[in-house]
PDB file of N, CA and C in Angstrom:
ATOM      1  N   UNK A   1       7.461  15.661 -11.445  1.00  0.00           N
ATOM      2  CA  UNK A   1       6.052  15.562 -11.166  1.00  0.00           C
ATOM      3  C   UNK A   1       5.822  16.039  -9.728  1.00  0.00           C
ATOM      4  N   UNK A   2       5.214  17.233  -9.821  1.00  0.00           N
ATOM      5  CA  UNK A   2       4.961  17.957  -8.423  1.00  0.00           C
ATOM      6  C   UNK A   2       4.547  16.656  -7.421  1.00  0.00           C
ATOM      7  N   UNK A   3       4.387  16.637  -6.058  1.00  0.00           N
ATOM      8  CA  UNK A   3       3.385  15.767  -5.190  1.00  0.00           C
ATOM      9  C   UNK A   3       2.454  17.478  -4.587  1.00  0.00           C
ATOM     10  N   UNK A   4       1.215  16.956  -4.784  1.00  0.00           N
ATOM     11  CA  UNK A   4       0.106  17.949  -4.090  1.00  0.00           C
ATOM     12  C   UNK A   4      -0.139  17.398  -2.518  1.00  0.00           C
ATOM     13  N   UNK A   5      -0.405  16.032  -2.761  1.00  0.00           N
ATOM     14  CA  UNK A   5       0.025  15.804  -0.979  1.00  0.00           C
ATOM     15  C   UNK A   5       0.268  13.737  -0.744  1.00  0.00           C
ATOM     16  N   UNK A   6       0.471  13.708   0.267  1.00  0.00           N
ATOM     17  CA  UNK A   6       0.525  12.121   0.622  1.00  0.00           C
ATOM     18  C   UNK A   6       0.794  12.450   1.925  1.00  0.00           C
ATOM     19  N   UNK A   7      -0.170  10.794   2.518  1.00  0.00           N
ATOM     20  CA  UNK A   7      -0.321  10.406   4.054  1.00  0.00           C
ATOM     21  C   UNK A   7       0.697   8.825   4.140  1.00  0.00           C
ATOM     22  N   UNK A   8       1.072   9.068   4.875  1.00  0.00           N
ATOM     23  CA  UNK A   8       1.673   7.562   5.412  1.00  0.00           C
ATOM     24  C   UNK A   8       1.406   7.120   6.501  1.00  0.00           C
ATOM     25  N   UNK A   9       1.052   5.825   6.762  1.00  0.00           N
ATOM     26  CA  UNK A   9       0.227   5.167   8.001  1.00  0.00           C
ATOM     27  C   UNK A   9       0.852   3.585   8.243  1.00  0.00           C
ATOM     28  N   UNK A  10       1.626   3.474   8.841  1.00  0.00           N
ATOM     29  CA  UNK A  10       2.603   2.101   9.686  1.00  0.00           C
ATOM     30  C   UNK A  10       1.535   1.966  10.852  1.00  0.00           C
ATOM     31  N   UNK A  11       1.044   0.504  10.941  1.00  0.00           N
ATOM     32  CA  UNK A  11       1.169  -0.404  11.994  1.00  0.00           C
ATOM     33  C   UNK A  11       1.760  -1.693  12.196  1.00  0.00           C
ATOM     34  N   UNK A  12       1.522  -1.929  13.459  1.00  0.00           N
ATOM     35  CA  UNK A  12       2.175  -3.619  13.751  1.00  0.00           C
ATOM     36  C   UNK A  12       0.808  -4.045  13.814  1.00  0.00           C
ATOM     37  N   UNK A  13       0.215  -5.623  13.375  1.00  0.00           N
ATOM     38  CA  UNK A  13      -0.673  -6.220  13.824  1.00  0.00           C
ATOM     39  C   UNK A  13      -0.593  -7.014  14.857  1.00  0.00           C
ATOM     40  N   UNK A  14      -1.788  -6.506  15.997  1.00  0.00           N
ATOM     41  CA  UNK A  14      -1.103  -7.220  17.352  1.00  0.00           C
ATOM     42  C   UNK A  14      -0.957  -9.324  17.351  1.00  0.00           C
ATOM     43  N   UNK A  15      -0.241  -9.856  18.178  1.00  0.00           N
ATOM     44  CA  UNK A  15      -0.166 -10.668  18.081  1.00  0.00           C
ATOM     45  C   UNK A  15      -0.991 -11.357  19.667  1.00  0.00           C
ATOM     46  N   UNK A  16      -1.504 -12.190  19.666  1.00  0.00           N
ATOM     47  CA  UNK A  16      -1.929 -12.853  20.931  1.00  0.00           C
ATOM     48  C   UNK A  16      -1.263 -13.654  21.793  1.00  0.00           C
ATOM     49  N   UNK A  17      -0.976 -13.499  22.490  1.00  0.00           N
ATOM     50  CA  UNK A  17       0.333 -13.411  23.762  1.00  0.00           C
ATOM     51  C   UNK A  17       0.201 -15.122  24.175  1.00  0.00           C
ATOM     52  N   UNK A  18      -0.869 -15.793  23.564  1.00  0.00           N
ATOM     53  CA  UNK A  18      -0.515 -17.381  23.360  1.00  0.00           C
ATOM     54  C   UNK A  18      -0.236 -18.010  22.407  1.00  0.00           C
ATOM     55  N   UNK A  19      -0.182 -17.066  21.302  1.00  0.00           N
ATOM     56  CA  UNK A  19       0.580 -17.865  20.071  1.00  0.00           C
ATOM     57  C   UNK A  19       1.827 -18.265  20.080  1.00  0.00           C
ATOM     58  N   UNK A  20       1.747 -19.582  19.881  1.00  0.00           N
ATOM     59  CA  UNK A  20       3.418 -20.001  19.471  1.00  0.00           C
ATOM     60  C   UNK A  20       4.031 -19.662  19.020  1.00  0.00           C
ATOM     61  N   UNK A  21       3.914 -19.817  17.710  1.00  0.00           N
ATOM     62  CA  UNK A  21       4.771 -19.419  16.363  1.00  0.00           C
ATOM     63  C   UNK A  21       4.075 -18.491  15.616  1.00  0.00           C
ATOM     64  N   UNK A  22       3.533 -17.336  16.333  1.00  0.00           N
ATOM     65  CA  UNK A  22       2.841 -15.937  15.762  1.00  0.00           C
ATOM     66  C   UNK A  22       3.832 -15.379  14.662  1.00  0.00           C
ATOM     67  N   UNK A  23       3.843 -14.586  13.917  1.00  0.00           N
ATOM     68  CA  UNK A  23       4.735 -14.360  12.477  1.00  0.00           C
ATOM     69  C   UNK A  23       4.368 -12.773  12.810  1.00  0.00           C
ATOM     70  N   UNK A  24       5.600 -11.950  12.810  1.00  0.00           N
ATOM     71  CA  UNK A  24       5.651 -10.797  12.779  1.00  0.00           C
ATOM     72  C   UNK A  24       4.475 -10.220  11.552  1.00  0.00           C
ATOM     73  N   UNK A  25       3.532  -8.982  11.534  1.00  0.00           N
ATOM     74  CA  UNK A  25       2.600  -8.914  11.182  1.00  0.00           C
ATOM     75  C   UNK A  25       2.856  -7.105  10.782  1.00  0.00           C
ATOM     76  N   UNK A  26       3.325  -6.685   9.704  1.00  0.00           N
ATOM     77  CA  UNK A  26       2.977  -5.329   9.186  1.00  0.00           C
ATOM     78  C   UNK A  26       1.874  -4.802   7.883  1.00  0.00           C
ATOM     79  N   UNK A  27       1.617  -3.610   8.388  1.00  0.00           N
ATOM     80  CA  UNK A  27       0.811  -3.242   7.556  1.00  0.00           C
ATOM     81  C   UNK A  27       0.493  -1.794   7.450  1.00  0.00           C
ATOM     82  N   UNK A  28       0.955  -0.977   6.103  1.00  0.00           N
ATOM     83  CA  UNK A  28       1.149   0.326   5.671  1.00  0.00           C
ATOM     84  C   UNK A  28       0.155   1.063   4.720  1.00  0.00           C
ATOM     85  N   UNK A  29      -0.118   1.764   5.270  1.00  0.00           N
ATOM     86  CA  UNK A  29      -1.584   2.610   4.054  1.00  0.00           C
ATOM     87  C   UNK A  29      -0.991   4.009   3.845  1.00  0.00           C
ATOM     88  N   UNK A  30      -0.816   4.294   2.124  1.00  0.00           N
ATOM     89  CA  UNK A  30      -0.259   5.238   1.880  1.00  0.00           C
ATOM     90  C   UNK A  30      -1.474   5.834   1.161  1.00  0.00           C
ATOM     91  N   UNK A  31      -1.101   6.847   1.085  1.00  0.00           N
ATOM     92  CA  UNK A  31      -2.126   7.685  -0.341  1.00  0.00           C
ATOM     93  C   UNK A  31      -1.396   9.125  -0.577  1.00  0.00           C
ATOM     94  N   UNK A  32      -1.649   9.269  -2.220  1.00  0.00           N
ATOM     95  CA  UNK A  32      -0.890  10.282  -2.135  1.00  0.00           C
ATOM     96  C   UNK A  32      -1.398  10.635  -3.877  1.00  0.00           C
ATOM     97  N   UNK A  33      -1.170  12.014  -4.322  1.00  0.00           N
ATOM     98  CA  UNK A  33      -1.805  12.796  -5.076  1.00  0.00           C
ATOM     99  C   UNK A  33      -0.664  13.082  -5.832  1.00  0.00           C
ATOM    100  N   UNK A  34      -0.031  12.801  -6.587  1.00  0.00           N
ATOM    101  CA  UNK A  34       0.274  13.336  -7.631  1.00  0.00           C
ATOM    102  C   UNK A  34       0.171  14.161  -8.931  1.00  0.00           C
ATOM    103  N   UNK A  35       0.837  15.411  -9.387  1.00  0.00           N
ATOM    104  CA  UNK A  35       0.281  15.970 -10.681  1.00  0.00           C
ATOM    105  C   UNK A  35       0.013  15.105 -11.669  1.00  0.00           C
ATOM    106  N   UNK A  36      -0.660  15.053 -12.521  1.00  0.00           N
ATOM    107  CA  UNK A  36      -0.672  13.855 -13.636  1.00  0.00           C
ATOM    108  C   UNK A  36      -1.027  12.527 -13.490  1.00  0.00           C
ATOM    109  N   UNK A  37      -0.968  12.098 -12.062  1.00  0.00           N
ATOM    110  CA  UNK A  37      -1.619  10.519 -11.523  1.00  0.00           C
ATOM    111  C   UNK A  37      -2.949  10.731 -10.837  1.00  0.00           C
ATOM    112  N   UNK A  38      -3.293  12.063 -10.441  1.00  0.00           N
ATOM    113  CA  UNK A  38      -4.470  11.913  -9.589  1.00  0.00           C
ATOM    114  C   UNK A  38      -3.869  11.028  -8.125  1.00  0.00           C
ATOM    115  N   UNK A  39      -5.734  11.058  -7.363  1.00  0.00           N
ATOM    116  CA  UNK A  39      -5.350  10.474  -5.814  1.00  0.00           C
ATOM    117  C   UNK A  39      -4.869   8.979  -6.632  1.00  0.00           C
ATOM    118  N   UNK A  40      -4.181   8.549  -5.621  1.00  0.00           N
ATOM    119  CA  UNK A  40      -3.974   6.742  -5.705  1.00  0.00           C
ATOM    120  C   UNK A  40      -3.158   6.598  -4.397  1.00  0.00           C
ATOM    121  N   UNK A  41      -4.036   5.329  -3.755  1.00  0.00           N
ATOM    122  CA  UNK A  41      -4.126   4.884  -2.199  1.00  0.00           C
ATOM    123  C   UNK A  41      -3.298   3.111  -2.894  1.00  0.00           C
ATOM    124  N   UNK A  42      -2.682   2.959  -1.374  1.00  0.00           N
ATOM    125  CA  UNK A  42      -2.101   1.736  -1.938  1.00  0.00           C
ATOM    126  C   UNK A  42      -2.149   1.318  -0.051  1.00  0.00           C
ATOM    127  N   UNK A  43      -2.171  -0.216   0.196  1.00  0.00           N
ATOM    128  CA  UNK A  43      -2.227  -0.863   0.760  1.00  0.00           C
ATOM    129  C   UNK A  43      -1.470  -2.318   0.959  1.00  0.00           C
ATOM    130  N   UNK A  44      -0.481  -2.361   1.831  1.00  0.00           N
ATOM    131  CA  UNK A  44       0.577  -3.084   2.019  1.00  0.00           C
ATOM    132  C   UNK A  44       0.441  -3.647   3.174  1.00  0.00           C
ATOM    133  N   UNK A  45       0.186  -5.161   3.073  1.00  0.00           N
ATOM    134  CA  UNK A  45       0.543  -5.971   4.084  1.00  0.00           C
ATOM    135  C   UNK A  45       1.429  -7.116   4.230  1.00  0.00           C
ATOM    136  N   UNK A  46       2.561  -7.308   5.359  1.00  0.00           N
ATOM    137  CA  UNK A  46       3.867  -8.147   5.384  1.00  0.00           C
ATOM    138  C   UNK A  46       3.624  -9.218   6.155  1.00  0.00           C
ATOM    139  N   UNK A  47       3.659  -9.789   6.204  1.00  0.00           N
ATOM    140  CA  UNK A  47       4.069 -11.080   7.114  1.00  0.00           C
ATOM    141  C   UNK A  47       5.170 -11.834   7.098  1.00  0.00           C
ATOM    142  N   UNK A  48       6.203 -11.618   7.633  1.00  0.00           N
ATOM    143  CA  UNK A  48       7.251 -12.810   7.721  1.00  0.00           C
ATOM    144  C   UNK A  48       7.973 -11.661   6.570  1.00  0.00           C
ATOM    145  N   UNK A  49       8.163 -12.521   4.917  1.00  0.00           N
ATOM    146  CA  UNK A  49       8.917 -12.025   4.441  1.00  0.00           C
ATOM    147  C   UNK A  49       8.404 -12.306   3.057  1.00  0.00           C
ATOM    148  N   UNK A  50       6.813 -12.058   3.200  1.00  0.00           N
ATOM    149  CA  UNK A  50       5.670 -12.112   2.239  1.00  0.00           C
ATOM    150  C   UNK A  50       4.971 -10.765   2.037  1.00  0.00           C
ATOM    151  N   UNK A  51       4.553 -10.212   1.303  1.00  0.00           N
ATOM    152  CA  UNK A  51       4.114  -8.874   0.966  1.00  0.00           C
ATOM    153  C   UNK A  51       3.195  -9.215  -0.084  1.00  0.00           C
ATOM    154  N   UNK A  52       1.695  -8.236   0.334  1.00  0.00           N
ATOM    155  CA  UNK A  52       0.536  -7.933  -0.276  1.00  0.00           C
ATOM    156  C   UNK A  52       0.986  -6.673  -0.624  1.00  0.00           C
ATOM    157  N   UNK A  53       0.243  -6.309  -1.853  1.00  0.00           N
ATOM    158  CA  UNK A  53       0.025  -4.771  -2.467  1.00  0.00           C
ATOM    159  C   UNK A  53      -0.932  -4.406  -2.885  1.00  0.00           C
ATOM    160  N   UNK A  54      -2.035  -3.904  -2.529  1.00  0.00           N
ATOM    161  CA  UNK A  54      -3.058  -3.108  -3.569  1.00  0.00           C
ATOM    162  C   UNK A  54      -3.366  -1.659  -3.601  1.00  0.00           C
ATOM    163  N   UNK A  55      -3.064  -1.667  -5.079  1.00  0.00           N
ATOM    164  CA  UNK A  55      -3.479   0.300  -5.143  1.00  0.00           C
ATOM    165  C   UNK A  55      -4.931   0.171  -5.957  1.00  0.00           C
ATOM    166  N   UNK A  56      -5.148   1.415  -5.317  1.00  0.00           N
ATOM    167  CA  UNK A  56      -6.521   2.045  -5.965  1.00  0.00           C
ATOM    168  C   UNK A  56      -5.854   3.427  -6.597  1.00  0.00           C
ATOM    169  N   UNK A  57      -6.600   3.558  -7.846  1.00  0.00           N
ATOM    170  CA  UNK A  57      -6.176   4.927  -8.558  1.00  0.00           C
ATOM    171  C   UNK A  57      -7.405   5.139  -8.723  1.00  0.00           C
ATOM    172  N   UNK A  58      -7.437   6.396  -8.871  1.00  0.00           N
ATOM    173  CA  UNK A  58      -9.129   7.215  -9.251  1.00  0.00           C
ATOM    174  C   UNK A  58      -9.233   7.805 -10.582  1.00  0.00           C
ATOM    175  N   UNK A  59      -8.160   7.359 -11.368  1.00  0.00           N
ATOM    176  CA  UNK A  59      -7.778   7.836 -12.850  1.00  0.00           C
ATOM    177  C   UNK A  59      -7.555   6.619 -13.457  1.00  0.00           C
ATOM    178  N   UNK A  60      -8.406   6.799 -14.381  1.00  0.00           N
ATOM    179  CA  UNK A  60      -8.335   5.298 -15.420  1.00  0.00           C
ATOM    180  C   UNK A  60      -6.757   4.975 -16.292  1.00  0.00           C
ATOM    181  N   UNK A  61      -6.369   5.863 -16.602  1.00  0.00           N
ATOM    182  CA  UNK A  61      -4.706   5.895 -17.247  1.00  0.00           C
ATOM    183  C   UNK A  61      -3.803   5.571 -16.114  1.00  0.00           C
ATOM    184  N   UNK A  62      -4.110   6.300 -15.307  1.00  0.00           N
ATOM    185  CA  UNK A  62      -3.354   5.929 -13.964  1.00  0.00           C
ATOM    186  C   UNK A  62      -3.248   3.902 -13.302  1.00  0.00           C
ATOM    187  N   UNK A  63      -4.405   3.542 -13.390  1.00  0.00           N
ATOM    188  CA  UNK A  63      -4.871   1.979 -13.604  1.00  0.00           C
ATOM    189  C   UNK A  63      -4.245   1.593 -14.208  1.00  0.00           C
ATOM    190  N   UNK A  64      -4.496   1.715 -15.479  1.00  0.00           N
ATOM    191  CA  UNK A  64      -3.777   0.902 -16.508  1.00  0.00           C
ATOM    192  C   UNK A  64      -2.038   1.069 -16.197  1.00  0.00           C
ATOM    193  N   UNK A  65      -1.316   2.415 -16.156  1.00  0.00           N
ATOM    194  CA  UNK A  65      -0.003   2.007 -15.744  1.00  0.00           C
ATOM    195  C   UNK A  65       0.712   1.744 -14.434  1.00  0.00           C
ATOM    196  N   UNK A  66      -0.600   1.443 -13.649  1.00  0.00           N
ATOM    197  CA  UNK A  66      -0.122   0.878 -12.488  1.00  0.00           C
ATOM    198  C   UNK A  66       0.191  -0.782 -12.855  1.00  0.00           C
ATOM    199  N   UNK A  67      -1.106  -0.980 -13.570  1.00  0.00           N
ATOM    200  CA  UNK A  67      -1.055  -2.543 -13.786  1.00  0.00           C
ATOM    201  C   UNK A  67      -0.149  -2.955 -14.822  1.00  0.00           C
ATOM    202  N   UNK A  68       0.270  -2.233 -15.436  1.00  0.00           N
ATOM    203  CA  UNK A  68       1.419  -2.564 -16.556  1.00  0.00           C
ATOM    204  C   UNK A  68       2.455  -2.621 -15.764  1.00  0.00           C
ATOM    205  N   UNK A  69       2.909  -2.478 -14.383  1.00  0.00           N
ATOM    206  CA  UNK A  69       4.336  -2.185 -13.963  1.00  0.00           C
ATOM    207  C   UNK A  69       3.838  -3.042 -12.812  1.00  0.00           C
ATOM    208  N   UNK A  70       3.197  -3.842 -12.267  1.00  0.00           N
ATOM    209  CA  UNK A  70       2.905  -4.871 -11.430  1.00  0.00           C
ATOM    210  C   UNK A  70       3.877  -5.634 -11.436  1.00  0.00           C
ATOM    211  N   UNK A  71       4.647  -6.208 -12.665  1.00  0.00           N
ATOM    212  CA  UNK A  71       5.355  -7.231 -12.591  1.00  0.00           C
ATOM    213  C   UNK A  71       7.087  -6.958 -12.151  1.00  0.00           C
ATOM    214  N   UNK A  72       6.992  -5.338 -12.562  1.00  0.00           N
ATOM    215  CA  UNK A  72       8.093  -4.683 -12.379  1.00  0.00           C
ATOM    216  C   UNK A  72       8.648  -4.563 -10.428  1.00  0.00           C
ATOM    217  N   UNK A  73       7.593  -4.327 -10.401  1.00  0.00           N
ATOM    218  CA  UNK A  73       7.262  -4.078  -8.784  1.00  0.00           C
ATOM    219  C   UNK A  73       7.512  -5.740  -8.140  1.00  0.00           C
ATOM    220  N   UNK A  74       6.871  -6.790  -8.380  1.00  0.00           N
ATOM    221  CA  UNK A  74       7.256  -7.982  -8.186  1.00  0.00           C
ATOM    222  C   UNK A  74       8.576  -8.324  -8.064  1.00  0.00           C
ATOM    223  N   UNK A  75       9.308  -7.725  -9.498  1.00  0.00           N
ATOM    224  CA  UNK A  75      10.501  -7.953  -9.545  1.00  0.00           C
ATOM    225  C   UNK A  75      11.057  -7.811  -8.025  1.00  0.00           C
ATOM    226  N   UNK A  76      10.910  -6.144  -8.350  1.00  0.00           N
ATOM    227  CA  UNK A  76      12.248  -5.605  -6.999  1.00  0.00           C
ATOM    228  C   UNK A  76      11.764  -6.115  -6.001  1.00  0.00           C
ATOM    229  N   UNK A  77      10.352  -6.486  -5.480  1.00  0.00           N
ATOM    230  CA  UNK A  77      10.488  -7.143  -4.047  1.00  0.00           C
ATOM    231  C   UNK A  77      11.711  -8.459  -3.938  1.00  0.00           C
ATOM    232  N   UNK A  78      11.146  -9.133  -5.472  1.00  0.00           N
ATOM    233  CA  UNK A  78      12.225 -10.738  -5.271  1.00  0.00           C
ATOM    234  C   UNK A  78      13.901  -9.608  -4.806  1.00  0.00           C
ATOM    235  N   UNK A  79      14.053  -9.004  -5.730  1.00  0.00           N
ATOM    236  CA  UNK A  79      15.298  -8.444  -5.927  1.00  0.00           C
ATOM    237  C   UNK A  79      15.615  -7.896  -4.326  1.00  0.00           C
ATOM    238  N   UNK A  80      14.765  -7.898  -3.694  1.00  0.00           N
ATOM    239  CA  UNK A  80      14.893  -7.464  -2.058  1.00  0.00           C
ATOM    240  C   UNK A  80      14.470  -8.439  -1.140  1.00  0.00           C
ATOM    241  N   UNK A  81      14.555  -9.694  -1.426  1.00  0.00           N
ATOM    242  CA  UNK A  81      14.048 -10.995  -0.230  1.00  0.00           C
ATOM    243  C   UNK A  81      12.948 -10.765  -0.239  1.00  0.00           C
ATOM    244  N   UNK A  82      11.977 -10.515  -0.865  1.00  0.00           N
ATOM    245  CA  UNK A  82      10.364 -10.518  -0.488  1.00  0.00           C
ATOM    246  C   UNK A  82       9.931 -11.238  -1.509  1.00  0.00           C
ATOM    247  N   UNK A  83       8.843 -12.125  -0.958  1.00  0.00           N
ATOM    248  CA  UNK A  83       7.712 -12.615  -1.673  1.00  0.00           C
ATOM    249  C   UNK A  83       6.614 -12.000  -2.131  1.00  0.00           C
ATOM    250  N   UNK A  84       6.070 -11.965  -3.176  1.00  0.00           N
ATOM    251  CA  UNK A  84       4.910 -11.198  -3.219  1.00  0.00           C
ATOM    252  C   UNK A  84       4.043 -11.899  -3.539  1.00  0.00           C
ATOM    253  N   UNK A  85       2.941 -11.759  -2.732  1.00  0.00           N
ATOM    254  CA  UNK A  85       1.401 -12.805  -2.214  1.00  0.00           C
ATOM    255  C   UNK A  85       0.465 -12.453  -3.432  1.00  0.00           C
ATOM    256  N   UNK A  86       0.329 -11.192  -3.592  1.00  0.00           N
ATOM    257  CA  UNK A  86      -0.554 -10.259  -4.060  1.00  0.00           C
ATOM    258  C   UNK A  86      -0.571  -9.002  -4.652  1.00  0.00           C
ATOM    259  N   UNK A  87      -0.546  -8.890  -5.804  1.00  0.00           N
ATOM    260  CA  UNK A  87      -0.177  -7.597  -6.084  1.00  0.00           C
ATOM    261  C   UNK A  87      -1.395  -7.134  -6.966  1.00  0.00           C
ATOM    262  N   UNK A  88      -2.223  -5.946  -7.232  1.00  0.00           N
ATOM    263  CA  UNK A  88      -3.211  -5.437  -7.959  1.00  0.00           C
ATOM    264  C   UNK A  88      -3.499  -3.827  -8.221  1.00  0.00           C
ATOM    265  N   UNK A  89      -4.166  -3.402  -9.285  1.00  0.00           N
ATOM    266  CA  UNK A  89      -4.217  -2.341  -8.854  1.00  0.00           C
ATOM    267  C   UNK A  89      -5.909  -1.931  -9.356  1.00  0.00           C
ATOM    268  N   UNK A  90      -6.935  -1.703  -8.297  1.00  0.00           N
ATOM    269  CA  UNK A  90      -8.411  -1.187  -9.322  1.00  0.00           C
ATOM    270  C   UNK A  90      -8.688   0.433  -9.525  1.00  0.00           C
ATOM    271  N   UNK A  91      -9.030   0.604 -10.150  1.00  0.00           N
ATOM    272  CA  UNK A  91     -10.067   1.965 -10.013  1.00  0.00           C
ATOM    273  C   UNK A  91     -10.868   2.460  -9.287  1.00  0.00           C
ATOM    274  N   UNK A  92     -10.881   3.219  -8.883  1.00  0.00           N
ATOM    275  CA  UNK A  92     -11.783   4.242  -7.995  1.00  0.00           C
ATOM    276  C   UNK A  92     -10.896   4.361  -6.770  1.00  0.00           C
ATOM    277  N   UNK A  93     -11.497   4.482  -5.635  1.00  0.00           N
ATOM    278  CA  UNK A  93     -11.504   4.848  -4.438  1.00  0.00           C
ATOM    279  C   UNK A  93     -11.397   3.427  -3.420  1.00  0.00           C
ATOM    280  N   UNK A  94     -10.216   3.445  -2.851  1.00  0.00           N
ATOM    281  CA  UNK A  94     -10.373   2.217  -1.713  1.00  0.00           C
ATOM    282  C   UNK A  94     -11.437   2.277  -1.149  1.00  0.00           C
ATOM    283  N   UNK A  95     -11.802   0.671  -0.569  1.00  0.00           N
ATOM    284  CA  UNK A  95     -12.984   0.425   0.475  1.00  0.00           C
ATOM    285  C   UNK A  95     -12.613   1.477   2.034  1.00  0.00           C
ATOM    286  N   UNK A  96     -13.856   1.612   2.295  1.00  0.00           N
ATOM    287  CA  UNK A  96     -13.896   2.581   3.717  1.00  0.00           C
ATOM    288  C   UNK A  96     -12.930   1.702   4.807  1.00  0.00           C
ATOM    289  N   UNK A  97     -12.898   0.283   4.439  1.00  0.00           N
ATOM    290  CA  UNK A  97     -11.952  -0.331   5.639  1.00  0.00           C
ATOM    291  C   UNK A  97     -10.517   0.029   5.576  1.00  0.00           C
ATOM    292  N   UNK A  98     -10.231   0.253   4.977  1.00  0.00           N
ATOM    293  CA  UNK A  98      -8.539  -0.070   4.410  1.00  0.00           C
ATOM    294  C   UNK A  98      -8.350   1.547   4.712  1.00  0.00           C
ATOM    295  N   UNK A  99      -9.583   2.808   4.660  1.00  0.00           N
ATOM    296  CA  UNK A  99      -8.731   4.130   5.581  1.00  0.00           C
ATOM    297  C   UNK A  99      -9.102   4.455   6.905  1.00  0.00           C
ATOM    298  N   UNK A 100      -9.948   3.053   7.502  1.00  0.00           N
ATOM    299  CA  UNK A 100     -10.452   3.184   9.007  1.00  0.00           C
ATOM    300  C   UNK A 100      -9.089   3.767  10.222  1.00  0.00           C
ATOM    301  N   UNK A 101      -8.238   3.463   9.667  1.00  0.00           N
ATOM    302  CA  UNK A 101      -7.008   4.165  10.701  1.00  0.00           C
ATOM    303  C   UNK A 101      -6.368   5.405  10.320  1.00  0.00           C
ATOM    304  N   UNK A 102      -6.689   5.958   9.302  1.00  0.00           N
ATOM    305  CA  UNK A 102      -6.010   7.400   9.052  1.00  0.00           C
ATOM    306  C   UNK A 102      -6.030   8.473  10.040  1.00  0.00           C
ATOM    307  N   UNK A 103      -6.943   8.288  11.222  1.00  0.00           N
ATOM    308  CA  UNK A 103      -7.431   9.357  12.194  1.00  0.00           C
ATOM    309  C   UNK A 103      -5.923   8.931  12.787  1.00  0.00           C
ATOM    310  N   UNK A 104      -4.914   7.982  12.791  1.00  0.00           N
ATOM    311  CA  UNK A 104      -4.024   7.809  13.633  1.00  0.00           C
ATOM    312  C   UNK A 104      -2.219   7.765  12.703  1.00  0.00           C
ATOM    313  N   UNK A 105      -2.796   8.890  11.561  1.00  0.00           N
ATOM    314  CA  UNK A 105      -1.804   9.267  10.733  1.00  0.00           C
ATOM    315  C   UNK A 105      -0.135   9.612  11.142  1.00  0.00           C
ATOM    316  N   UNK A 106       0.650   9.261  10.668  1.00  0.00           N
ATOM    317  CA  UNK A 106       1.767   9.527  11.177  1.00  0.00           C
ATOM    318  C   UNK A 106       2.611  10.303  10.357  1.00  0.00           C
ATOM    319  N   UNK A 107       2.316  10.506   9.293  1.00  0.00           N
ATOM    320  CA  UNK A 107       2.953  11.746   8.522  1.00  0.00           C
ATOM    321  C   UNK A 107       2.154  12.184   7.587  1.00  0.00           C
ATOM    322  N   UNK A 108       1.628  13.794   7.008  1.00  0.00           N
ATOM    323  CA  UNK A 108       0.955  13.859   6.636  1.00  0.00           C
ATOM    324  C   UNK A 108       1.497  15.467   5.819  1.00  0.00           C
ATOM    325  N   UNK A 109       1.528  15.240   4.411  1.00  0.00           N
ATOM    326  CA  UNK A 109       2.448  16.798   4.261  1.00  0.00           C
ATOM    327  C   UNK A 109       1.550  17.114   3.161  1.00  0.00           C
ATOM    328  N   UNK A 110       1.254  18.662   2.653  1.00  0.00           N
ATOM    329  CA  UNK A 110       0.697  19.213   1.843  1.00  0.00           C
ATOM    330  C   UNK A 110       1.577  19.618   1.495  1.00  0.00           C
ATOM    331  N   UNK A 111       2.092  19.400   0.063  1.00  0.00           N
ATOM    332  CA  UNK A 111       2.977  20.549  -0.643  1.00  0.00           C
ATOM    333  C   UNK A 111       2.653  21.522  -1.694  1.00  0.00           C
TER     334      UNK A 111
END
């Protein structure tokens, strides 16, 4: 399955320099185009050794076998020390918040 393109986007969430017991804080925004999947954006946030996931697909087939393999995906986090908080996947197009940092992209390839 060709890739037409994908962005990858890593930050740290800052922590406030009087927190005690502040908990290491990541968070990754991918998106990426596949032949046959259409766009689908996904959104990952870590804490500690807890993990959120949500994808957006813009293809309704694409939805549905994202959400059929949710549990699969669950799996391998357990299978890798991770908890998973949250996992989902909707249709359409992520909210405008979740690509407010793409202007500060860190890899970005057209193939």
């Amino acid at each position: 399955m060709p890739i037409k393109s994908y962005i990858l986007h890593f930050e740290e969430d800052k922590k406030e320099q009087n927190e005690k017991d502040s908990k290491q804080q990541w968070g990754i925004s991918l998106a990426f185009d596949l032949e046959g999947l259409g766009p689908v954006h996904a959104k990952l946030r870590m804490i500690d050794n807890k993990i959120s996931t949500t994808f957006w697909a813009e293809n309704t087939e694409t939805t549905r076998l994202f959400n059929q393999n949710l549990e699969n995906l669950r799996q391998r986090y357990q299978q890798a020390g991770l908890e998973s908080s949250e996992l989902c996947c909707y249709r359409g197009a992520p909210p405008q918040s979740v690509n407010s940092n793409l202007p500060h992209i860190v890899l970005d390839i057209n193939v």
